[in-house]
Structures are given as C-alpha cells and as structure tokens.
N, C-alpha and C. Protein backbone atom coordinates (compact mmCIF):
# COMPACT_ATOMS: atom_id res chain seq x y z
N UNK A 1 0.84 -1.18 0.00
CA UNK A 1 0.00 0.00 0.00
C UNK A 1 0.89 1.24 0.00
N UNK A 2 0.51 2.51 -0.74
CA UNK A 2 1.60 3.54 -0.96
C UNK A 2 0.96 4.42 0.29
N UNK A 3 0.99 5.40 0.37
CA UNK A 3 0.32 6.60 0.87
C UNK A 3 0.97 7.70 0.52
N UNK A 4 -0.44 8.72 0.59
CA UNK A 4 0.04 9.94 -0.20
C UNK A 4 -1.20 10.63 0.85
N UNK A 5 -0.33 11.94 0.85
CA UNK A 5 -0.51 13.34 2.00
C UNK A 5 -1.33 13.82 0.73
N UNK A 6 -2.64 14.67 1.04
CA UNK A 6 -2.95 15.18 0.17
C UNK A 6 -3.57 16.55 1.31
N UNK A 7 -2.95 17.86 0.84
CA UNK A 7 -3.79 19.16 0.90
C UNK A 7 -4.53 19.99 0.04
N UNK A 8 -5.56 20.03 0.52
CA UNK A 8 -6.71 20.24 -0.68
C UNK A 8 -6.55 22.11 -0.80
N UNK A 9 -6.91 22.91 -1.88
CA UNK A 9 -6.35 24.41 -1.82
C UNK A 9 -7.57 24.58 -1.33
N UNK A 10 -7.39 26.12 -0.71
CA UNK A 10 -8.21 26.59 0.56
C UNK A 10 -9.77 26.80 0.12
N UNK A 11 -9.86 27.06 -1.01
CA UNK A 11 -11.47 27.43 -1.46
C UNK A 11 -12.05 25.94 -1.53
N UNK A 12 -11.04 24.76 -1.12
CA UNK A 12 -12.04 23.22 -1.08
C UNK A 12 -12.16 22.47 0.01
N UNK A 13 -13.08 22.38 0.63
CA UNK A 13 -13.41 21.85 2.25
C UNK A 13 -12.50 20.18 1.81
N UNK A 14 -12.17 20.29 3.23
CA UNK A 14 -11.48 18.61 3.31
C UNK A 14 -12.31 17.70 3.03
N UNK A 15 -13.80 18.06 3.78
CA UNK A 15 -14.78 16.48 3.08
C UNK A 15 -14.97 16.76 1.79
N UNK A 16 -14.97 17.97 1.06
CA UNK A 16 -15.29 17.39 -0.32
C UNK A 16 -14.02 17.04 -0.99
N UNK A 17 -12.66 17.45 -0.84
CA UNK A 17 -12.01 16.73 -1.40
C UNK A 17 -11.90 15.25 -1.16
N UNK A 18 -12.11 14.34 0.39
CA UNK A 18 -12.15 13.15 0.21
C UNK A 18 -13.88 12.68 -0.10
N UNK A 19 -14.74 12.79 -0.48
CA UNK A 19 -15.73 12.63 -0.88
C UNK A 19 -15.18 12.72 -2.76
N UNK A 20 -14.35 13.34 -3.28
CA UNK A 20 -14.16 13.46 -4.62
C UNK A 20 -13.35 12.39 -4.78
N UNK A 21 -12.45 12.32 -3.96
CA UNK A 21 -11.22 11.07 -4.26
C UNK A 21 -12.03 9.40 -4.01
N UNK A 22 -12.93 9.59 -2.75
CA UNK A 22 -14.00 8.73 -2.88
C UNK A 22 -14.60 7.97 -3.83
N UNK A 23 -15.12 9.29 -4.48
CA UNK A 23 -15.63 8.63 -6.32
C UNK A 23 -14.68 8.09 -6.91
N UNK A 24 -13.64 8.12 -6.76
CA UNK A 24 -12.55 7.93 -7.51
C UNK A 24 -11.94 6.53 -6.92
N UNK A 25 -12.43 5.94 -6.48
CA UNK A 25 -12.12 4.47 -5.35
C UNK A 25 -10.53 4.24 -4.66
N UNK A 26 -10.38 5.62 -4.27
CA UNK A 26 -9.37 6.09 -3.56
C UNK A 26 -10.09 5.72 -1.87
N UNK A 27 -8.73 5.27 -0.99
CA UNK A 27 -9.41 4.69 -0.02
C UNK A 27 -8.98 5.58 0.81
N UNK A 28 -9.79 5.85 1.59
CA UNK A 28 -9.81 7.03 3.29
C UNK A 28 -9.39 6.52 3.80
N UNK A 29 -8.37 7.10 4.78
CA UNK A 29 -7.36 6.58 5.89
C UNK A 29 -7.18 7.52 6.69
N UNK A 30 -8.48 7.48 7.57
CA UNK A 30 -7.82 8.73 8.95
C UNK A 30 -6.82 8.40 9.70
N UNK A 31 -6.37 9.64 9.77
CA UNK A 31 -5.10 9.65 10.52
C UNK A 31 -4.72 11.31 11.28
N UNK A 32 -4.66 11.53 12.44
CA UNK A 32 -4.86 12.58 12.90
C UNK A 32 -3.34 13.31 12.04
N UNK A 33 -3.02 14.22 11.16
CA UNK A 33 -1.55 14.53 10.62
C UNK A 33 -1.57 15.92 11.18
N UNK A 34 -0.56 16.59 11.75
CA UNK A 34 -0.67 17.98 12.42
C UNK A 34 0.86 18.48 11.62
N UNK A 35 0.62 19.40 11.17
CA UNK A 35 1.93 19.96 10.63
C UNK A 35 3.20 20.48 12.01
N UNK A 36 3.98 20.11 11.56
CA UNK A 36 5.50 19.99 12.53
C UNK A 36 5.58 21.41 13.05
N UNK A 37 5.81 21.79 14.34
CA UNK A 37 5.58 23.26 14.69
C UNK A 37 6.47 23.44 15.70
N UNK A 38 7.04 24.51 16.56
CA UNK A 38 8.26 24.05 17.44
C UNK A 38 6.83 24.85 18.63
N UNK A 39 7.10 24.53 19.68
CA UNK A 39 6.52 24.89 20.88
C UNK A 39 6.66 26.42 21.79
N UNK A 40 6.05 27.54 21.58
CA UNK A 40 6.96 28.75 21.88
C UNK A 40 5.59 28.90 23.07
N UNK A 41 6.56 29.38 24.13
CA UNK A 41 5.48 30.00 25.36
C UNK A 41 4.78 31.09 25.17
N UNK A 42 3.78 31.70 25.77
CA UNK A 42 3.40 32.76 25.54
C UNK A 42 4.43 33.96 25.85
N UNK A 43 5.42 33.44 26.96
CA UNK A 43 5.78 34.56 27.07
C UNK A 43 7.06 34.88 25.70
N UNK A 44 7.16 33.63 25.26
CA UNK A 44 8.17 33.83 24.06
C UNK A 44 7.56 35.01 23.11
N UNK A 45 6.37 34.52 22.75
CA UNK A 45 5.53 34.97 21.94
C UNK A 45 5.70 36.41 21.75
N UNK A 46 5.23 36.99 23.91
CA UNK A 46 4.80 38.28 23.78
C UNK A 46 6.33 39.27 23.58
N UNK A 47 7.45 38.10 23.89
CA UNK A 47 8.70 38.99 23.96
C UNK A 47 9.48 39.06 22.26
N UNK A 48 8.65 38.18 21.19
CA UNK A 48 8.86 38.02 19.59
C UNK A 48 8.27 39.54 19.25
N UNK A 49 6.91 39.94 19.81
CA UNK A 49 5.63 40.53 19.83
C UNK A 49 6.34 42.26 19.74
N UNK A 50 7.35 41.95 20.77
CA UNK A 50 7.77 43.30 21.46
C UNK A 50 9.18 43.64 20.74
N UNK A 51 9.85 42.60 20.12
CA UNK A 51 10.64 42.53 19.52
C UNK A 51 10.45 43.45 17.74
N UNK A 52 9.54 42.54 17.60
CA UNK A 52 8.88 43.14 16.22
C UNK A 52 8.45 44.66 16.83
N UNK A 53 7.94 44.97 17.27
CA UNK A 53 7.29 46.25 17.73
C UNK A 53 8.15 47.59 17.54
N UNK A 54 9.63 47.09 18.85
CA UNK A 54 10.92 47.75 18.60
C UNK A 54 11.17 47.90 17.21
N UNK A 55 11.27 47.33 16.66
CA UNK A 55 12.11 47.46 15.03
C UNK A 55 10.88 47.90 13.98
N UNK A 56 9.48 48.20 14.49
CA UNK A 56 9.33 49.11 13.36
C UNK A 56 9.31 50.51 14.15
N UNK A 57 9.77 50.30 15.33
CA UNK A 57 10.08 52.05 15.17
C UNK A 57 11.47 52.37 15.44
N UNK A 58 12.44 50.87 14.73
CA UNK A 58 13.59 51.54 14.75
C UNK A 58 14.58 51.10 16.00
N UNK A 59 14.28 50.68 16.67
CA UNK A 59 14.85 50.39 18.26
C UNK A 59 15.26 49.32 17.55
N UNK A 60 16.77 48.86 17.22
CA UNK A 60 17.25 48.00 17.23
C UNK A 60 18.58 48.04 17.17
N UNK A 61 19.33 46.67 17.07
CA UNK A 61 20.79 46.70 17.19
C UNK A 61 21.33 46.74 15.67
N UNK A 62 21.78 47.35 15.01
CA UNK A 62 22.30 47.03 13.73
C UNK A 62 23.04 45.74 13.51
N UNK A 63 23.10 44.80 12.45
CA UNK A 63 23.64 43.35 11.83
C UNK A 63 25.37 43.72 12.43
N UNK A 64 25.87 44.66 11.76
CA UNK A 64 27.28 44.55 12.32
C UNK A 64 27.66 44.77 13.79
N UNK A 65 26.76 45.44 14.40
CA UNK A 65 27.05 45.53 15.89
C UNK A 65 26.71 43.93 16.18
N UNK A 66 26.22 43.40 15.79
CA UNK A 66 25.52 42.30 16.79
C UNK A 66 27.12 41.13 15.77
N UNK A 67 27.14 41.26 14.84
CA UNK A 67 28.32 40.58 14.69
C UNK A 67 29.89 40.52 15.14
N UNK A 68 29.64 41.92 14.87
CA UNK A 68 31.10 42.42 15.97
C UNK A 68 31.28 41.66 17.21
N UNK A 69 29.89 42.08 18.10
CA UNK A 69 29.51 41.41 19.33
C UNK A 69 29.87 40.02 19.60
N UNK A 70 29.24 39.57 18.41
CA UNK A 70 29.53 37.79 18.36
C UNK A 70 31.15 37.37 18.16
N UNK A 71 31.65 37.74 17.39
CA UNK A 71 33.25 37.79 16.87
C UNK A 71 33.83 37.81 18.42
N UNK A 72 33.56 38.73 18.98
CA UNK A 72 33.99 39.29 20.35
C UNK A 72 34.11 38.17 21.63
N UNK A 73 32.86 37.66 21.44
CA UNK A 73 32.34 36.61 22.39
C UNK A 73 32.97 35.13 22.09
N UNK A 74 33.26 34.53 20.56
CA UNK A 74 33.23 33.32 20.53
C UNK A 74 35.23 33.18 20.56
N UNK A 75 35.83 34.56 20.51
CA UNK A 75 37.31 34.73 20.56
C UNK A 75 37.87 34.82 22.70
N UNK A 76 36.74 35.50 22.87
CA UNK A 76 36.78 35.01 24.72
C UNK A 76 36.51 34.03 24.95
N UNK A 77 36.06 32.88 24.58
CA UNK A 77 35.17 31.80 24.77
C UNK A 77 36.75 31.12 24.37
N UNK A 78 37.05 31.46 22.97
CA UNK A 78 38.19 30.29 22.35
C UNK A 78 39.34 30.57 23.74
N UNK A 79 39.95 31.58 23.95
CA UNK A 79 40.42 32.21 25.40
C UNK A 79 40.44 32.25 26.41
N UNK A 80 38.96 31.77 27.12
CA UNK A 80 38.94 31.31 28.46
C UNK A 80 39.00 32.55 28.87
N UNK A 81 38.10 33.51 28.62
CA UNK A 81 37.77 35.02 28.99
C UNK A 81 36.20 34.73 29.28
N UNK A 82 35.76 35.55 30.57
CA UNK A 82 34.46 35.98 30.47
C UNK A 82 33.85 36.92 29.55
N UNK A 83 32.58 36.31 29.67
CA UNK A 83 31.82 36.82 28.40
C UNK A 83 30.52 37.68 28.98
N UNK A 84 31.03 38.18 30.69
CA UNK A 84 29.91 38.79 31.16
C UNK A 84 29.19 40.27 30.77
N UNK A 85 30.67 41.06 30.61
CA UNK A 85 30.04 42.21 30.25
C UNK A 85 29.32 42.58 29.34
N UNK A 86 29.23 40.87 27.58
CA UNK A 86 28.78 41.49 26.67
C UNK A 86 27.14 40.99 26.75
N UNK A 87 26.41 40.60 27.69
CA UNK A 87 25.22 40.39 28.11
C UNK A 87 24.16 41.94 28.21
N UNK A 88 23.36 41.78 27.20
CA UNK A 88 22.96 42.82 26.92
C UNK A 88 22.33 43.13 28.11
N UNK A 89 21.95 44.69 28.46
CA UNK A 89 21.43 45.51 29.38
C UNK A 89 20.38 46.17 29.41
N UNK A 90 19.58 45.59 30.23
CA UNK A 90 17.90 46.34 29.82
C UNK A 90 18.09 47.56 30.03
C-alpha cells in the first residue's frame, strides 16, 4: 500500500475533497496529521511581539554591531575570557 498526504487548496473543504477522491475508489485513511511546529510559550511569543514592535520604530541593534559582538564573544570563549560584560542591558 503507498500513501500519499494530500492538501486540498483553501477554497475546497477537506470532506469534499475526500468525498471526490472517494468517487474515484481512492481509499480514506484517517489519521490525525498535524503539521511539525516548534513549541513557543506565551511569554516567548509576547517577547517576539515586542521585539517586532521595537524594530518598526527603529529600536534596534544594527547586523554589524551584533556581529562584531559575536566575533567578540566566541574569541573570549576560544580564550577562556568571560563573556559577562557582553550580556545585553535592559
């Protein structure tokens, strides 16, 4: 027996697409399938939320600062240097 995932496009309800494949002596096989999703808390959420918020009005760190930053950190790290001070500061 093969199986095949089928998503029906949005203007076609799921029973009528398996009601169509039906006619078609295609065989139904429930199976609860949930698309793969990673688990984020709310408070992740509200701090993504606030994140986005900052940056459309601009409140953010520029790409090279935050690389610099990183360069900085993973050369103390190779070093056996603390990496406390570069812990950002509310």
């Amino acid at each position: 027996m093969s199986t095949l995932i089928i998503k029906p496009p949005k203007h076609l309800s799921l029973e009528k697409a398996k009601a169509a494949l039906e006619n078609l002596d295609f065989e139904i096989v429930t199976n609860e399938y949930t698309e793969p999703y990673a688990k984020v808390s709310e408070a992740e959420l509200r701090s993504i939320d606030e994140g986005l918020e900052e940056a459309k009005k601009g409140v953010f760190i520029p790409h090279n600062e935050v690389m610099k930053g990183l360069r900085e950190l993973i050369e103390n790290w190779k070093n056996g240097r603390s990496n406390d001070y570069l812990v950002a500061k509310s």
